[in-house]
PDB file of N, CA and C in Angstrom:
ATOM      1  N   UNK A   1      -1.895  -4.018 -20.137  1.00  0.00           N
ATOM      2  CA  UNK A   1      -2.004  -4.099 -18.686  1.00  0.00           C
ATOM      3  C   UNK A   1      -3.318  -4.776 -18.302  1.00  0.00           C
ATOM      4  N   UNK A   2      -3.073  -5.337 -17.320  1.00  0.00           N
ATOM      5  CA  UNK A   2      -4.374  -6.036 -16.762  1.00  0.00           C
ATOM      6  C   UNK A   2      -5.220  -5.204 -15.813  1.00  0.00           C
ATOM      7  N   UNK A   3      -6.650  -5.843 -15.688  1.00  0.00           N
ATOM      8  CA  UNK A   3      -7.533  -4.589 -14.531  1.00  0.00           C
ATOM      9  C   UNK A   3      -7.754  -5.831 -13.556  1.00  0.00           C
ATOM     10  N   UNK A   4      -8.084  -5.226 -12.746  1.00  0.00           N
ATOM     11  CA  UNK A   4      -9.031  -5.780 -11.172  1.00  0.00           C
ATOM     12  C   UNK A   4      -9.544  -5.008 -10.796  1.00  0.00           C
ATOM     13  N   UNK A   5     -10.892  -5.764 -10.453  1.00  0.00           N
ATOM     14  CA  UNK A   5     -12.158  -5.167  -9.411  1.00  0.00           C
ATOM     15  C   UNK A   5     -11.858  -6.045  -8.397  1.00  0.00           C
ATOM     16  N   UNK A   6     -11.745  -5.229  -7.658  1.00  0.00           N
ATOM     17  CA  UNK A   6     -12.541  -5.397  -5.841  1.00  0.00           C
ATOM     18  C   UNK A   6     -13.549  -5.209  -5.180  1.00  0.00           C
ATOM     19  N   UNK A   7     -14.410  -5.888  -5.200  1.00  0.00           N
ATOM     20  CA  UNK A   7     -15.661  -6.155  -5.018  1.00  0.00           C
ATOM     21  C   UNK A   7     -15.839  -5.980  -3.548  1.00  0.00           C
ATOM     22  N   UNK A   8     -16.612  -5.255  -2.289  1.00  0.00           N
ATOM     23  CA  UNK A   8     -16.905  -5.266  -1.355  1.00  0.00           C
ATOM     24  C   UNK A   8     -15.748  -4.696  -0.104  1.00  0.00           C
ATOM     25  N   UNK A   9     -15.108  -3.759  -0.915  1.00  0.00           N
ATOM     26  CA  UNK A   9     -13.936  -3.120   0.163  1.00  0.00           C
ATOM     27  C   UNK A   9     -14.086  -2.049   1.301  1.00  0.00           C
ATOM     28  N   UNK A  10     -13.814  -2.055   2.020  1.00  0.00           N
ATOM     29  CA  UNK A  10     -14.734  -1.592   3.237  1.00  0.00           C
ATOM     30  C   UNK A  10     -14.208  -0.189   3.003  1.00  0.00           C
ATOM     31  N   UNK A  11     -15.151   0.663   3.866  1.00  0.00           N
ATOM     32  CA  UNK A  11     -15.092   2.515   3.237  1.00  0.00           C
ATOM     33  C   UNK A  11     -13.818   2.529   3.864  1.00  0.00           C
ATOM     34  N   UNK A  12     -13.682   2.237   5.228  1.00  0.00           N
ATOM     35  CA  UNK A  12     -11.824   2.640   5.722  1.00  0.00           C
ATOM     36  C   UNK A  12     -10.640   1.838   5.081  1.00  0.00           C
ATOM     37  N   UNK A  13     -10.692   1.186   4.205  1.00  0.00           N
ATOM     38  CA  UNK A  13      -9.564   0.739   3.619  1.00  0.00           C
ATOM     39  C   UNK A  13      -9.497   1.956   2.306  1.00  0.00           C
ATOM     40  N   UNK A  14     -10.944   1.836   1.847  1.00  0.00           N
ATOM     41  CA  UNK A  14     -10.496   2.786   0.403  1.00  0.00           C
ATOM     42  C   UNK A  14      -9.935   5.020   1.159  1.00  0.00           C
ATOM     43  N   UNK A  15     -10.651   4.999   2.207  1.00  0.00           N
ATOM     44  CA  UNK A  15     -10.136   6.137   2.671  1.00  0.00           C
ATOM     45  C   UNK A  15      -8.498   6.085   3.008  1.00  0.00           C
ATOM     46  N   UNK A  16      -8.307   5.079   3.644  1.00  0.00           N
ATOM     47  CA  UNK A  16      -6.923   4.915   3.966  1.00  0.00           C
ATOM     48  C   UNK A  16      -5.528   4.798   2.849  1.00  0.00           C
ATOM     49  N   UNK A  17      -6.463   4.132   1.806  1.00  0.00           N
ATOM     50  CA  UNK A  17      -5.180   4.156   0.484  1.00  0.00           C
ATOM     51  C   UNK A  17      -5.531   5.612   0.092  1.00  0.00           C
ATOM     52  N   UNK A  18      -6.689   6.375   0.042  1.00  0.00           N
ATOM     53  CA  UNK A  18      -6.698   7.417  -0.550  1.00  0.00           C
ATOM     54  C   UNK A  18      -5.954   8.857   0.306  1.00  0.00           C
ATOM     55  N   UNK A  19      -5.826   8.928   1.614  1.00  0.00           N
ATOM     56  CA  UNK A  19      -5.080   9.236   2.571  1.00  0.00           C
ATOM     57  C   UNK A  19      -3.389   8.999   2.537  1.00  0.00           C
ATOM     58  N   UNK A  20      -3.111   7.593   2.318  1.00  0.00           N
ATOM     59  CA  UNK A  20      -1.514   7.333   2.145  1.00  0.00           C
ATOM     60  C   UNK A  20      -1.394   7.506   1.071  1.00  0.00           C
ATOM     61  N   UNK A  21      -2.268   7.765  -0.445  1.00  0.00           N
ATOM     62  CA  UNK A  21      -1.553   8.391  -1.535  1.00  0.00           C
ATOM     63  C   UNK A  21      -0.925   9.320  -1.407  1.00  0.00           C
ATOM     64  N   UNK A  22      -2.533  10.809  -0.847  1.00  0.00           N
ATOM     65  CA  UNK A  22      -2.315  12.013  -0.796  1.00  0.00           C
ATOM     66  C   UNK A  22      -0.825  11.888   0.038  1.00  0.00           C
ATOM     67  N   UNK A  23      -0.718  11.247   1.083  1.00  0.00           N
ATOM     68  CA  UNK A  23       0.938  11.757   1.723  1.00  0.00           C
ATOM     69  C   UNK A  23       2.144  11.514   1.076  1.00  0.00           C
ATOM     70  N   UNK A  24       1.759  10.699  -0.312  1.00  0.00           N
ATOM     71  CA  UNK A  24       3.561  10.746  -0.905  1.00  0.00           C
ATOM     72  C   UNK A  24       2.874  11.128  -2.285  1.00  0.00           C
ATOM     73  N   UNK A  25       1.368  11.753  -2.794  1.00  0.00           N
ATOM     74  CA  UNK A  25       1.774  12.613  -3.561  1.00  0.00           C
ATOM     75  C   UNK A  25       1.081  11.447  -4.856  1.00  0.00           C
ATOM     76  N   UNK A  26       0.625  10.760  -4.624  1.00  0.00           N
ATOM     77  CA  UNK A  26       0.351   9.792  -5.706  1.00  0.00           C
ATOM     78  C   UNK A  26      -1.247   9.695  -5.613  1.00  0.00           C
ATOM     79  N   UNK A  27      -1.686   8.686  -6.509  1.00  0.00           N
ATOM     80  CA  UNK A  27      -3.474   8.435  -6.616  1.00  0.00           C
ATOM     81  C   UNK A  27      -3.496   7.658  -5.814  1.00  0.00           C
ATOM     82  N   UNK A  28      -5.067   7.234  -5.625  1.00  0.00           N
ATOM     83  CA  UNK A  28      -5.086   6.402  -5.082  1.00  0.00           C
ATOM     84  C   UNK A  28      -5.077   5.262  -5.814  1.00  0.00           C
ATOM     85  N   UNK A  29      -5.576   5.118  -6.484  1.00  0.00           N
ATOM     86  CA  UNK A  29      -5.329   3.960  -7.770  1.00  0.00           C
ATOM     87  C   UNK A  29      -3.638   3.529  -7.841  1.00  0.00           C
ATOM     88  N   UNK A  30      -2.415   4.554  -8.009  1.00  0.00           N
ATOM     89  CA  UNK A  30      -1.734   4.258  -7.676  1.00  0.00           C
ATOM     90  C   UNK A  30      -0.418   3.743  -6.854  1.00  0.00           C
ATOM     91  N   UNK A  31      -1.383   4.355  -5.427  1.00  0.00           N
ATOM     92  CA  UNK A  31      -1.053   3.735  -4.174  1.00  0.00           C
ATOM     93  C   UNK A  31      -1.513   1.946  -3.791  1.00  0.00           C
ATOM     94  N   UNK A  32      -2.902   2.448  -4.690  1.00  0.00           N
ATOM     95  CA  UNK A  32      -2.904   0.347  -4.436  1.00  0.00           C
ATOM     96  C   UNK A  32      -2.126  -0.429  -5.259  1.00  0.00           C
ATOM     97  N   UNK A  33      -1.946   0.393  -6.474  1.00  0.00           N
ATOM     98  CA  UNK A  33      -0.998  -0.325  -7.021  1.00  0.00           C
ATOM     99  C   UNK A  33       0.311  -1.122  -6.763  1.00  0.00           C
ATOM    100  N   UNK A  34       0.646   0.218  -5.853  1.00  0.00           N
ATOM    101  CA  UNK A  34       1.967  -0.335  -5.443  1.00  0.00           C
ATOM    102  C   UNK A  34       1.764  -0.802  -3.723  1.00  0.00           C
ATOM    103  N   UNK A  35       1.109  -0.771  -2.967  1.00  0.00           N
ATOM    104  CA  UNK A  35       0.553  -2.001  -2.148  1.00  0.00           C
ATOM    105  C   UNK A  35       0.666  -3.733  -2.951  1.00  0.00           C
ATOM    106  N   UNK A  36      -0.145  -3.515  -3.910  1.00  0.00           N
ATOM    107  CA  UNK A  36      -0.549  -4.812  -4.356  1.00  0.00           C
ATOM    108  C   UNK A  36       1.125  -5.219  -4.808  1.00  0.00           C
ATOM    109  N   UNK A  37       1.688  -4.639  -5.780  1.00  0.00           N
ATOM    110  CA  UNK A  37       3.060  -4.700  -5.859  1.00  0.00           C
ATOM    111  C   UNK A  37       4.037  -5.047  -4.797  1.00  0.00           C
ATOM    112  N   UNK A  38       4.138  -4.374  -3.863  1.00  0.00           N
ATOM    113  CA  UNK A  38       4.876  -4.484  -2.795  1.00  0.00           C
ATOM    114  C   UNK A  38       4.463  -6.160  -2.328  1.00  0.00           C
ATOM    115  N   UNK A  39       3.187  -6.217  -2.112  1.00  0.00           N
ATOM    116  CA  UNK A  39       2.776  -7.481  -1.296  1.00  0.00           C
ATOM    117  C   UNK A  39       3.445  -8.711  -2.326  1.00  0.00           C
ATOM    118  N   UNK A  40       3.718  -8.571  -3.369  1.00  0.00           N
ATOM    119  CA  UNK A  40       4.600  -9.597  -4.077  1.00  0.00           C
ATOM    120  C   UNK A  40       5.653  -9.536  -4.259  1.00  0.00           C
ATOM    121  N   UNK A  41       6.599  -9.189  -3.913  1.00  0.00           N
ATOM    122  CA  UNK A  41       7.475  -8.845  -3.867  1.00  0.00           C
ATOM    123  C   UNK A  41       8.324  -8.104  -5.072  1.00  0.00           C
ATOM    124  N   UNK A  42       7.467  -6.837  -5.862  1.00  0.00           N
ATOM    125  CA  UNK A  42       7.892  -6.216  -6.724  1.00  0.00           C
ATOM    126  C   UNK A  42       8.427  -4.813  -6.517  1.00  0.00           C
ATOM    127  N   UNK A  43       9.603  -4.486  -7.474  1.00  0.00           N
ATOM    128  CA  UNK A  43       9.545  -2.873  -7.150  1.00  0.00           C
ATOM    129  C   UNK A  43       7.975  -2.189  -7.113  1.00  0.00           C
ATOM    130  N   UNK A  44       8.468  -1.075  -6.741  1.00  0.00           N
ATOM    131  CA  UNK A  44       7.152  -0.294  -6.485  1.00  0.00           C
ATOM    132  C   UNK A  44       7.660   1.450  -7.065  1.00  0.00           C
ATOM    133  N   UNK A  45       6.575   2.508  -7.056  1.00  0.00           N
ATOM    134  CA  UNK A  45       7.270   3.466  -7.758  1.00  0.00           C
ATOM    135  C   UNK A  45       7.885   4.570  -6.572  1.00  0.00           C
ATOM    136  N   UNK A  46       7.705   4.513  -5.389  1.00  0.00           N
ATOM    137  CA  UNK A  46       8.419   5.208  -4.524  1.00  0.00           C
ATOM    138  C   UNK A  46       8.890   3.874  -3.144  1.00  0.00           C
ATOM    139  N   UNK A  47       8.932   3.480  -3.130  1.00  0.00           N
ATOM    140  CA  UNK A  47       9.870   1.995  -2.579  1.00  0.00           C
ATOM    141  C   UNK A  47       9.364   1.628  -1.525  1.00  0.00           C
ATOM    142  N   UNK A  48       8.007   1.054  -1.920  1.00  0.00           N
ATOM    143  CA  UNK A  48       7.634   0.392  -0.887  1.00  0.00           C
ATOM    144  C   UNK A  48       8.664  -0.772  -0.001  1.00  0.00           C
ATOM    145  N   UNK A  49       8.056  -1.260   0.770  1.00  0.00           N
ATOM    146  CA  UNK A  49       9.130  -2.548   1.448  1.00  0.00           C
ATOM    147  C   UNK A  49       8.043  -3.813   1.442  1.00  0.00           C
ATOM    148  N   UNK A  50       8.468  -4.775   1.468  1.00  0.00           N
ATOM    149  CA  UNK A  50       7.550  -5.986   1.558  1.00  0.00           C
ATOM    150  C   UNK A  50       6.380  -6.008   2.649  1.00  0.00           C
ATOM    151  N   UNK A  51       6.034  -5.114   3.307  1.00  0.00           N
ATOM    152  CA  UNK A  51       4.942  -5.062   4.180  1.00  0.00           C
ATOM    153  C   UNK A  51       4.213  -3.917   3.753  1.00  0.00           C
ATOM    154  N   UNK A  52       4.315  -3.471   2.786  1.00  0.00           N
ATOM    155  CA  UNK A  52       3.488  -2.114   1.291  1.00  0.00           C
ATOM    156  C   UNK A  52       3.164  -0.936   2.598  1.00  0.00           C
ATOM    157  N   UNK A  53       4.720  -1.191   3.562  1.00  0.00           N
ATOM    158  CA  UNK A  53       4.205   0.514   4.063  1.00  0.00           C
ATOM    159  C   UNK A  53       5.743   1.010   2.647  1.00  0.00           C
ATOM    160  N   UNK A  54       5.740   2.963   2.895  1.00  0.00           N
ATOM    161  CA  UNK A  54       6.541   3.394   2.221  1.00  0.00           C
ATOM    162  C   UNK A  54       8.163   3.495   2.865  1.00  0.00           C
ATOM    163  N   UNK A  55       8.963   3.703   2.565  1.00  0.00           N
ATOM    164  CA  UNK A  55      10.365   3.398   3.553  1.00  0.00           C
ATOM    165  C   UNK A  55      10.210   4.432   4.204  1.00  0.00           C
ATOM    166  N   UNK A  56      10.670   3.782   5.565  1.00  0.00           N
ATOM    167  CA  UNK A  56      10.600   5.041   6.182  1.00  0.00           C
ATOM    168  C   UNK A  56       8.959   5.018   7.346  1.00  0.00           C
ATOM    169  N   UNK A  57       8.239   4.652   6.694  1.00  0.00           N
ATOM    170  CA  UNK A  57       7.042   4.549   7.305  1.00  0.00           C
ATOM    171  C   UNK A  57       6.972   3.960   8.766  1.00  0.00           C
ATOM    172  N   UNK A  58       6.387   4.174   9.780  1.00  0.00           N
ATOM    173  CA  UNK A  58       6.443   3.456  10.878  1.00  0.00           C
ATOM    174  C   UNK A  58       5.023   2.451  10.876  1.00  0.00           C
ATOM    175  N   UNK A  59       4.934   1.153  10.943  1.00  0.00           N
ATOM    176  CA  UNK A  59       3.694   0.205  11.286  1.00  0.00           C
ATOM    177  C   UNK A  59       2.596   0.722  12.268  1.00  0.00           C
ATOM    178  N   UNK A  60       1.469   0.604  12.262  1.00  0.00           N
ATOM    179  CA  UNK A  60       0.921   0.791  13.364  1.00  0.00           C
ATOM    180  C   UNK A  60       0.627  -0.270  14.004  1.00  0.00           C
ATOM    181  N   UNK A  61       0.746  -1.480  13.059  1.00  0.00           N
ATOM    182  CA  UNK A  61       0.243  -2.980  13.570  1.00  0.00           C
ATOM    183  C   UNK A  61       1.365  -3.913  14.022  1.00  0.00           C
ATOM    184  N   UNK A  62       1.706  -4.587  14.947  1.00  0.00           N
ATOM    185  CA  UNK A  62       2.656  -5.299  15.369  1.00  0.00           C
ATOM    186  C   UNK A  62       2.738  -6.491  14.792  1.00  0.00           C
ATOM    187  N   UNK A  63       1.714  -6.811  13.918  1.00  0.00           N
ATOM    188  CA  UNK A  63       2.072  -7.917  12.754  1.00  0.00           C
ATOM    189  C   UNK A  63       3.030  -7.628  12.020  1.00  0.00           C
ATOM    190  N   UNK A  64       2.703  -6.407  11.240  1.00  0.00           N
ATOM    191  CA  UNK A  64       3.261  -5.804  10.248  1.00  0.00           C
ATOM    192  C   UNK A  64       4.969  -5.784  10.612  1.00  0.00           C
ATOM    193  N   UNK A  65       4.813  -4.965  12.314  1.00  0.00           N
ATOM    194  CA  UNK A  65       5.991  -4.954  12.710  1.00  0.00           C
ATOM    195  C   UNK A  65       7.398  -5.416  12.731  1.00  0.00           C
ATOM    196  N   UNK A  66       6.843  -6.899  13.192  1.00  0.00           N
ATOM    197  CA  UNK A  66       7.461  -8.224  12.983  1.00  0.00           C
ATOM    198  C   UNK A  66       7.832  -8.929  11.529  1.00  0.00           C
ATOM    199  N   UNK A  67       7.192  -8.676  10.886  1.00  0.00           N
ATOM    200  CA  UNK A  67       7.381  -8.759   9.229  1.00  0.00           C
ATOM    201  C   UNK A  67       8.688  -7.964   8.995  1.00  0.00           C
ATOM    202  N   UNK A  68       8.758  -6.737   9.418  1.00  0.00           N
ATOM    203  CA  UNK A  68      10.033  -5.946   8.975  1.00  0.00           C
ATOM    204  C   UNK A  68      11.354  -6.607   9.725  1.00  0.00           C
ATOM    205  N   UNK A  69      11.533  -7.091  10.851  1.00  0.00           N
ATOM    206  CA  UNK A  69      12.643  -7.976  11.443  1.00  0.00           C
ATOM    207  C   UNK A  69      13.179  -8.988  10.579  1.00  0.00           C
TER     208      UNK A  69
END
């Protein structure tokens, strides 16, 4: 398996993956995982959708929104 560093990630992004782990139960390590996954269009381990919310999830961003249409 391969690694990545992310160099300079702002404290509310890493709170926020560590937040949407805790809600389906996963790490956070493996919540970005499957973000980063999702954003390419790969399975993921609880099914993300191509905009790396979880199914089911509602957007808060109307970018995002529009992505799901």
């Amino acid at each position: 398996m391969a690694r990545i560093t992310v160099r300079n990630l702002e404290d509310h992004v890493m709170r926020r993956l560590r937040e949407r782990g805790a809600a389906r139960g996963v790490s956070m390590e493996q919540e970005a995982r499957d973000v980063l996954a999702a954003s390419v269009g790969l399975p993921t381990t609880k099914g993300f959708d191509r905009t790396g919310l979880a199914s089911g999830e509602k957007p808060k961003d109307q970018s995002i929104a529009r992505m799901q249409e």
